[in-house]
PDB file of N, CA and C in Angstrom:
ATOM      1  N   UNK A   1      18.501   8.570  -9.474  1.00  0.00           N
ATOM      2  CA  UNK A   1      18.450   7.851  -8.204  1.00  0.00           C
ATOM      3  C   UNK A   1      17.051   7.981  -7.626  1.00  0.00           C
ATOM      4  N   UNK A   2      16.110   6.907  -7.473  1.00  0.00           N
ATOM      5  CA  UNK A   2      15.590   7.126  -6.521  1.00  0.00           C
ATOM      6  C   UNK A   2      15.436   6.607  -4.923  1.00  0.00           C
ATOM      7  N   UNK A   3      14.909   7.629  -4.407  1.00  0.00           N
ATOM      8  CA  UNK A   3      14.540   7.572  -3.312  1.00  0.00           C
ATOM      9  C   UNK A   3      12.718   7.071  -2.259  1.00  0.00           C
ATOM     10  N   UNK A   4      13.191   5.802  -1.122  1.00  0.00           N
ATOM     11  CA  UNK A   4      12.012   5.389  -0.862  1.00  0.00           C
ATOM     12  C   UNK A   4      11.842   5.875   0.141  1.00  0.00           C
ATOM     13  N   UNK A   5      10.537   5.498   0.201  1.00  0.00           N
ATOM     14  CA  UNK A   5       9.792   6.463   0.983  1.00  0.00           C
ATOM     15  C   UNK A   5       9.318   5.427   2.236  1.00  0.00           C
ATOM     16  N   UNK A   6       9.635   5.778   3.284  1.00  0.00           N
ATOM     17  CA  UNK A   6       9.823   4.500   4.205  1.00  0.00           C
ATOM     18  C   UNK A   6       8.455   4.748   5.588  1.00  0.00           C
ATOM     19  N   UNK A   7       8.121   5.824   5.500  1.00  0.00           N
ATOM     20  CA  UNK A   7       7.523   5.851   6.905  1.00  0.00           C
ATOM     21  C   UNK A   7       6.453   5.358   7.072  1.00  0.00           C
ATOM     22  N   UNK A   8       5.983   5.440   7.705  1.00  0.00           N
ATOM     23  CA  UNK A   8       4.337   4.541   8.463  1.00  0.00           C
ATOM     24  C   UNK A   8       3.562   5.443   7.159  1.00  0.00           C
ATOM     25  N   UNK A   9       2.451   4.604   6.603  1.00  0.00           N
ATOM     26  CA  UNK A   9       1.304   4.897   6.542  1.00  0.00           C
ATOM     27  C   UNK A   9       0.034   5.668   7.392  1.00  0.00           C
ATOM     28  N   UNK A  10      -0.706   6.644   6.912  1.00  0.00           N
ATOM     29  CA  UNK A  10      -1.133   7.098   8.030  1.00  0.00           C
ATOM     30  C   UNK A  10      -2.811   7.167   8.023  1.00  0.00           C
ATOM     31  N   UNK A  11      -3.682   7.471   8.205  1.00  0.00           N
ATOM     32  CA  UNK A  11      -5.011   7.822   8.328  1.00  0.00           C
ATOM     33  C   UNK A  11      -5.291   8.525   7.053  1.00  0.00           C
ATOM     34  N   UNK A  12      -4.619   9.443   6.849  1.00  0.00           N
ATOM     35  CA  UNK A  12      -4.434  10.571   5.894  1.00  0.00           C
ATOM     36  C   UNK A  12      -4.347  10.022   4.293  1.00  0.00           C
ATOM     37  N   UNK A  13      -3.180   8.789   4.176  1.00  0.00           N
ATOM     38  CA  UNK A  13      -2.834   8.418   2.749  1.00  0.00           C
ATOM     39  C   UNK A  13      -3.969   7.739   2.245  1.00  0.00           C
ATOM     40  N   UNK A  14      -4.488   8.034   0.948  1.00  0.00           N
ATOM     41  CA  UNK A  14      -5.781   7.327   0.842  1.00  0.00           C
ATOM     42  C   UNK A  14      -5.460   6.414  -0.920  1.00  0.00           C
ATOM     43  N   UNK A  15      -5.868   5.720  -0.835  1.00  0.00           N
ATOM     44  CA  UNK A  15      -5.818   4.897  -2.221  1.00  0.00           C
ATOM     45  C   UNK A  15      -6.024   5.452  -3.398  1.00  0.00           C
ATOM     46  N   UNK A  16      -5.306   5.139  -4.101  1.00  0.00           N
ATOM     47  CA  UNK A  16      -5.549   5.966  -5.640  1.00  0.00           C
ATOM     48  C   UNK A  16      -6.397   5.207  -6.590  1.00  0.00           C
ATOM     49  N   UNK A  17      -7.281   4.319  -6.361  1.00  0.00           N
ATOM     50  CA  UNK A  17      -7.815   4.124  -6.679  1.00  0.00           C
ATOM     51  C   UNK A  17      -9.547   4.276  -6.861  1.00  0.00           C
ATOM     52  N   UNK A  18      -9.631   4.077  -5.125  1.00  0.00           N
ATOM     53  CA  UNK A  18     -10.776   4.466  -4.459  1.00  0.00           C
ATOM     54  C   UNK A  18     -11.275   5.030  -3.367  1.00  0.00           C
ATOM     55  N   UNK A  19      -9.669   5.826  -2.845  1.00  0.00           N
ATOM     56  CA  UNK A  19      -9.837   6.388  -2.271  1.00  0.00           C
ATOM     57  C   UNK A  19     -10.052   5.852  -0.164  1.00  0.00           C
ATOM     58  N   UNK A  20     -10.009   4.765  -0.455  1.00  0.00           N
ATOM     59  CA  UNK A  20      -9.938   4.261   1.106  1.00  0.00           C
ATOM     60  C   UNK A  20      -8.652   4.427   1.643  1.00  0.00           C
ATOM     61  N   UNK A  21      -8.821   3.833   2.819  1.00  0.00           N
ATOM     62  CA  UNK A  21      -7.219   3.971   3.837  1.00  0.00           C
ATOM     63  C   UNK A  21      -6.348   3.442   2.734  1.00  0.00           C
ATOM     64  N   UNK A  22      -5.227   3.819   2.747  1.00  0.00           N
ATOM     65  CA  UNK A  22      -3.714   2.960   2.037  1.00  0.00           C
ATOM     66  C   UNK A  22      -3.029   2.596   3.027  1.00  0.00           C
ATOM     67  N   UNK A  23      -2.800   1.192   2.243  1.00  0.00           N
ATOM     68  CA  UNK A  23      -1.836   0.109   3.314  1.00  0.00           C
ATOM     69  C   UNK A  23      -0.619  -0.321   2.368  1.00  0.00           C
ATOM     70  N   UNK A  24      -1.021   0.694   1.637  1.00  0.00           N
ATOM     71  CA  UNK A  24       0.142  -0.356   0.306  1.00  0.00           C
ATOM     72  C   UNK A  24       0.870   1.013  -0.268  1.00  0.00           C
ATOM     73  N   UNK A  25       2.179   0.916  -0.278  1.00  0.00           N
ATOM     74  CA  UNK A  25       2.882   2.226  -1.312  1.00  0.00           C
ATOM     75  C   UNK A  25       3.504   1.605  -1.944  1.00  0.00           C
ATOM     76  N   UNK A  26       3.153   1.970  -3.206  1.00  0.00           N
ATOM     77  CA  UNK A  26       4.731   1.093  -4.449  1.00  0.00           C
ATOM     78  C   UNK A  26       5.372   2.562  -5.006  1.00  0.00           C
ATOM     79  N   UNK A  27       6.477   2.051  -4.681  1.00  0.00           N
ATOM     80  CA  UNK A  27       7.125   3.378  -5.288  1.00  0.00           C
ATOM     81  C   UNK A  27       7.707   2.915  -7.202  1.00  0.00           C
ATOM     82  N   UNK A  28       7.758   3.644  -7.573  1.00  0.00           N
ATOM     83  CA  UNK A  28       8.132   3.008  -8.988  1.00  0.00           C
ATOM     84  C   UNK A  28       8.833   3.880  -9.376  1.00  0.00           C
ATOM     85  N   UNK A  29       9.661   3.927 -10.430  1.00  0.00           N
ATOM     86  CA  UNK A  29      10.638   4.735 -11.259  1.00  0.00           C
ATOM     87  C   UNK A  29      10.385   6.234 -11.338  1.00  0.00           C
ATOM     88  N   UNK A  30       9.313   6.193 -11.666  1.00  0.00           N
ATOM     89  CA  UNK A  30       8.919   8.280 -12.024  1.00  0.00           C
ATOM     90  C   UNK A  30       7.580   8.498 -10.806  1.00  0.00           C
ATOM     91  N   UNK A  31       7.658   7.882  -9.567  1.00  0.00           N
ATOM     92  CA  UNK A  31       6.856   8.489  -8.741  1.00  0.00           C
ATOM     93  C   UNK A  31       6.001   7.085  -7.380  1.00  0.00           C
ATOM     94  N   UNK A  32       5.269   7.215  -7.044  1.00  0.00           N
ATOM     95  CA  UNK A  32       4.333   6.214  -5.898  1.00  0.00           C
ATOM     96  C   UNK A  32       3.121   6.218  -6.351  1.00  0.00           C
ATOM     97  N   UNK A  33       2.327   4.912  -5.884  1.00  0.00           N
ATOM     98  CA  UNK A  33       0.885   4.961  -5.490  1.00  0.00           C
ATOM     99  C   UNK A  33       0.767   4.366  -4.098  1.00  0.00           C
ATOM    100  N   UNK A  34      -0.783   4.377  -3.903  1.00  0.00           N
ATOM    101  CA  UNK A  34      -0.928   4.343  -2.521  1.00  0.00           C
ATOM    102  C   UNK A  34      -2.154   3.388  -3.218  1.00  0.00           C
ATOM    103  N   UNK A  35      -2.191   2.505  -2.389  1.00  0.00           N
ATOM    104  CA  UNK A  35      -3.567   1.322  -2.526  1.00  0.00           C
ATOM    105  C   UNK A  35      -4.196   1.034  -1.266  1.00  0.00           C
ATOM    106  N   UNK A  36      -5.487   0.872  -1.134  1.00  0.00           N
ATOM    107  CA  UNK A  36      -6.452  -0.138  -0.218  1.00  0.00           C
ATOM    108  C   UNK A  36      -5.381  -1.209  -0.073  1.00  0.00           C
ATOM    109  N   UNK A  37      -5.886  -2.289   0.581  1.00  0.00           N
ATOM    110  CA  UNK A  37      -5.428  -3.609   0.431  1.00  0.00           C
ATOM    111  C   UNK A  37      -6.086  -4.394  -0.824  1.00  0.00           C
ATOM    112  N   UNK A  38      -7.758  -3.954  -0.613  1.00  0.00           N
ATOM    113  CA  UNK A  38      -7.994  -4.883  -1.955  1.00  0.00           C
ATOM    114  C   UNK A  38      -7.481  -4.657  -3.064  1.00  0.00           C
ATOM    115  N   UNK A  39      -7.117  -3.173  -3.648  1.00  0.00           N
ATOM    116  CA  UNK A  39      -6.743  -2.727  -4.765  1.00  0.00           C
ATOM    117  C   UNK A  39      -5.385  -3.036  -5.023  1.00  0.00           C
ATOM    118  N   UNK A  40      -4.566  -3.068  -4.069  1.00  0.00           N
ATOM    119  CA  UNK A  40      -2.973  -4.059  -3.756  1.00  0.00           C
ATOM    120  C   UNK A  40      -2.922  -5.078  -4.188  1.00  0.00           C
ATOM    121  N   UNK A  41      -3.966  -5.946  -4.007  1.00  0.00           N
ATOM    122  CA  UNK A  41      -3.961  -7.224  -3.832  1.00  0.00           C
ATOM    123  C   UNK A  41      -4.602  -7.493  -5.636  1.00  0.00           C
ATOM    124  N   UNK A  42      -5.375  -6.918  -6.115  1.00  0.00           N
ATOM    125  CA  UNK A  42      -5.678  -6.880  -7.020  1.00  0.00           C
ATOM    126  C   UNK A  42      -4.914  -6.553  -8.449  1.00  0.00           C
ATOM    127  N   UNK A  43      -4.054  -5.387  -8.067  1.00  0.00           N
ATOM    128  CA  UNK A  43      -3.010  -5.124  -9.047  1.00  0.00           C
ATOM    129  C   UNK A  43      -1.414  -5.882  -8.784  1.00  0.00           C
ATOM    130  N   UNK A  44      -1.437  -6.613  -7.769  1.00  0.00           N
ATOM    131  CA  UNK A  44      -0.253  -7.104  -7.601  1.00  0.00           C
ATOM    132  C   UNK A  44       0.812  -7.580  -8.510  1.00  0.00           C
ATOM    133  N   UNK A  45      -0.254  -8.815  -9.210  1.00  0.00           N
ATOM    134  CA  UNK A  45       0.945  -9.212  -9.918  1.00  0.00           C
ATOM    135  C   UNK A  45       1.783  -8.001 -11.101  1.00  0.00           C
ATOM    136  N   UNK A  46       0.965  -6.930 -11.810  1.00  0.00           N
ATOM    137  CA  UNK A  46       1.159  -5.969 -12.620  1.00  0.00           C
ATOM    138  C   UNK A  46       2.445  -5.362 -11.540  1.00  0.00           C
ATOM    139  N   UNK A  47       1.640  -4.881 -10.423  1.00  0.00           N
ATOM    140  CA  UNK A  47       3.129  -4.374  -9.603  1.00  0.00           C
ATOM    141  C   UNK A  47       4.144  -4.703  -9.588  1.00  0.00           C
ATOM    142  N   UNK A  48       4.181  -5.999  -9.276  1.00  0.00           N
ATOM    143  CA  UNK A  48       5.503  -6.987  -8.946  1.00  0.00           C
ATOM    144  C   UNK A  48       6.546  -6.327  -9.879  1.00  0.00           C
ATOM    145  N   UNK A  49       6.070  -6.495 -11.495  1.00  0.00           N
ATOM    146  CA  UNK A  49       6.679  -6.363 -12.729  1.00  0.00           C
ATOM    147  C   UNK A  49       7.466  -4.892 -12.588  1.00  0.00           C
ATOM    148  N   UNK A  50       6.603  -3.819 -11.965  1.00  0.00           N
ATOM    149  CA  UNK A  50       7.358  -2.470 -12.154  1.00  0.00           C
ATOM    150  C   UNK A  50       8.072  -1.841 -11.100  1.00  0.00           C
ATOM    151  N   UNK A  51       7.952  -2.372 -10.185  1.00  0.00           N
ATOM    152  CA  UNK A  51       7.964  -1.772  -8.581  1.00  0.00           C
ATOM    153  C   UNK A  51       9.555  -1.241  -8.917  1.00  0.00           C
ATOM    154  N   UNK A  52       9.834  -0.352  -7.876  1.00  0.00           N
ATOM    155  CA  UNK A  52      11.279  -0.196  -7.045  1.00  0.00           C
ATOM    156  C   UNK A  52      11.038  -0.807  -6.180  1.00  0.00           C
ATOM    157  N   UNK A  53       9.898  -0.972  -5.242  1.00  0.00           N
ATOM    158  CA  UNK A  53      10.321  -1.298  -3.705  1.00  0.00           C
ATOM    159  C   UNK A  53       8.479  -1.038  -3.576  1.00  0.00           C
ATOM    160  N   UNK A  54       7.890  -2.219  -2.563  1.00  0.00           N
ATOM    161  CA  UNK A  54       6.522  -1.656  -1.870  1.00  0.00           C
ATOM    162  C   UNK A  54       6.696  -2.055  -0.328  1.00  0.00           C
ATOM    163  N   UNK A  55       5.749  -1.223  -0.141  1.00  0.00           N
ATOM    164  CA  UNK A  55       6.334  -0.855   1.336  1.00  0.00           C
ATOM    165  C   UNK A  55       4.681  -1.723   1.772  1.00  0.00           C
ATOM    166  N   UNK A  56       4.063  -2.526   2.268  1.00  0.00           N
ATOM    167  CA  UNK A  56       2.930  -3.302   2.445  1.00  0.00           C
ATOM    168  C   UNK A  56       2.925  -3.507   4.062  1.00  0.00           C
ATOM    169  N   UNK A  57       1.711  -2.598   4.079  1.00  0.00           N
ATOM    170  CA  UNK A  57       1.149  -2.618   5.746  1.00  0.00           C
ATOM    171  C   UNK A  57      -0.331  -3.100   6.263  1.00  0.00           C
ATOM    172  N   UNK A  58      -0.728  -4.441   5.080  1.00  0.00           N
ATOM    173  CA  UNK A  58      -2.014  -4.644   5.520  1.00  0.00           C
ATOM    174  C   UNK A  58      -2.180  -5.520   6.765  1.00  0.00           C
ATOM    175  N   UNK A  59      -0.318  -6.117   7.286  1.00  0.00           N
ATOM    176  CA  UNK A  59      -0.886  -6.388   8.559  1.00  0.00           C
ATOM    177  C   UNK A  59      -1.328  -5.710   9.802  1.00  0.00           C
ATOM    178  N   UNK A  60      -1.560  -4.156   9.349  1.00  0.00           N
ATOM    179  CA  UNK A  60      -1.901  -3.525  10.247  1.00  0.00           C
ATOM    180  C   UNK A  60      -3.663  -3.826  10.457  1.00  0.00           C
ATOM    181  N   UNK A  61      -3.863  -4.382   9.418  1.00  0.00           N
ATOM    182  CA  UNK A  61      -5.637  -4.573   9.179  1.00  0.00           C
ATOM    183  C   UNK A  61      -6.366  -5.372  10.273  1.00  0.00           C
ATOM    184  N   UNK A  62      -5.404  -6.299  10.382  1.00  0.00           N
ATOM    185  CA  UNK A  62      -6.010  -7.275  11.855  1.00  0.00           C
ATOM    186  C   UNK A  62      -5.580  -6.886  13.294  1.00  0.00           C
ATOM    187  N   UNK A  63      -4.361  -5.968  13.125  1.00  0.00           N
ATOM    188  CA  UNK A  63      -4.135  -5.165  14.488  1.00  0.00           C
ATOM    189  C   UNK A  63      -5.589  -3.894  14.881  1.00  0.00           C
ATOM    190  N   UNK A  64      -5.524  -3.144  13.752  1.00  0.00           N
ATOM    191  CA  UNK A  64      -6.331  -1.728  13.960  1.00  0.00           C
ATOM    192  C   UNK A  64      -8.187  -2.689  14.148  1.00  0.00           C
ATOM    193  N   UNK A  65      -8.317  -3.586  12.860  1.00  0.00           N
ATOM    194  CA  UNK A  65      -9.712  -3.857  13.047  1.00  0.00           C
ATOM    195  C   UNK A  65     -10.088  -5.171  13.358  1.00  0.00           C
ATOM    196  N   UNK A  66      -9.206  -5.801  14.125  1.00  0.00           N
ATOM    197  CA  UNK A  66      -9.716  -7.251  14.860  1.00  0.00           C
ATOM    198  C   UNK A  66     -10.253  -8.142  13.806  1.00  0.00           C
ATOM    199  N   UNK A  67      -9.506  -8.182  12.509  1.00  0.00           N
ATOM    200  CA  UNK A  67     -10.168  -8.870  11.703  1.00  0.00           C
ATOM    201  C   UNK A  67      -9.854 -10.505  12.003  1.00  0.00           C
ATOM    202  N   UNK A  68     -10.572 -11.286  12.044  1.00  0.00           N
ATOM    203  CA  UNK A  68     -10.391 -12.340  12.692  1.00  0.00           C
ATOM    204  C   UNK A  68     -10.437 -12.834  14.005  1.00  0.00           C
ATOM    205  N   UNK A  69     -10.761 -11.613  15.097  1.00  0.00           N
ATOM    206  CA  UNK A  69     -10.732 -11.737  16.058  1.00  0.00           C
ATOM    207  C   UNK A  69     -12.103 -12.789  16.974  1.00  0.00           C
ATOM    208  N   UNK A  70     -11.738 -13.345  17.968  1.00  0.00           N
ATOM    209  CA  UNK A  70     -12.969 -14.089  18.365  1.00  0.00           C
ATOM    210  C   UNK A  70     -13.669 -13.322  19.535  1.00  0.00           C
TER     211      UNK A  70
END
C-alpha cells in the first residue's frame, strides 16, 4: 500500500534535480521526488507513465513571485 504525501510544499523541499525550490512531488511506487517547476515540466511526460499521484504547486509561482504581474 502506498501512502501520499499530501501537505504543502515548503521553502525547505528542494528539487532533486537541481536543487531549487520544489513545487512538484510525484510520489511513485518505491518512494517520491521533488522537482523545480522547470524540471517538472521537463520530465513530465516520463512521469505521467509512472506516477501514483503528483501533488503540483507551481501555481504558487505567480502567487509568491508576481510572475506576470503588471
Amino acid at each position: 500500500m502506498t501512502t501520499t504525501t499530501t501537505s504543502p510544499l515548503t521553502a525547505a523541499d528542494r528539487c532533486d534535480r537541481c536543487g531549487a525550490q520544489a513545487y512538484v512531488r510525484v510520489v511513485l511506487e518505491a518512494g517520491e521526488l521533488l522537482f523545480c517547476a522547470h524540471h517538472a515540466r521537463h520530465h513530465a511526460p516520463g512521469l505521467a507513465d509512472v506516477a501514483v499521484h503528483i501533488q503540483d504547486e507551481t501555481d504558487r509561482l505567480l502567487e509568491e513571485h508576481g510572475a506576470g504581474a503588471r
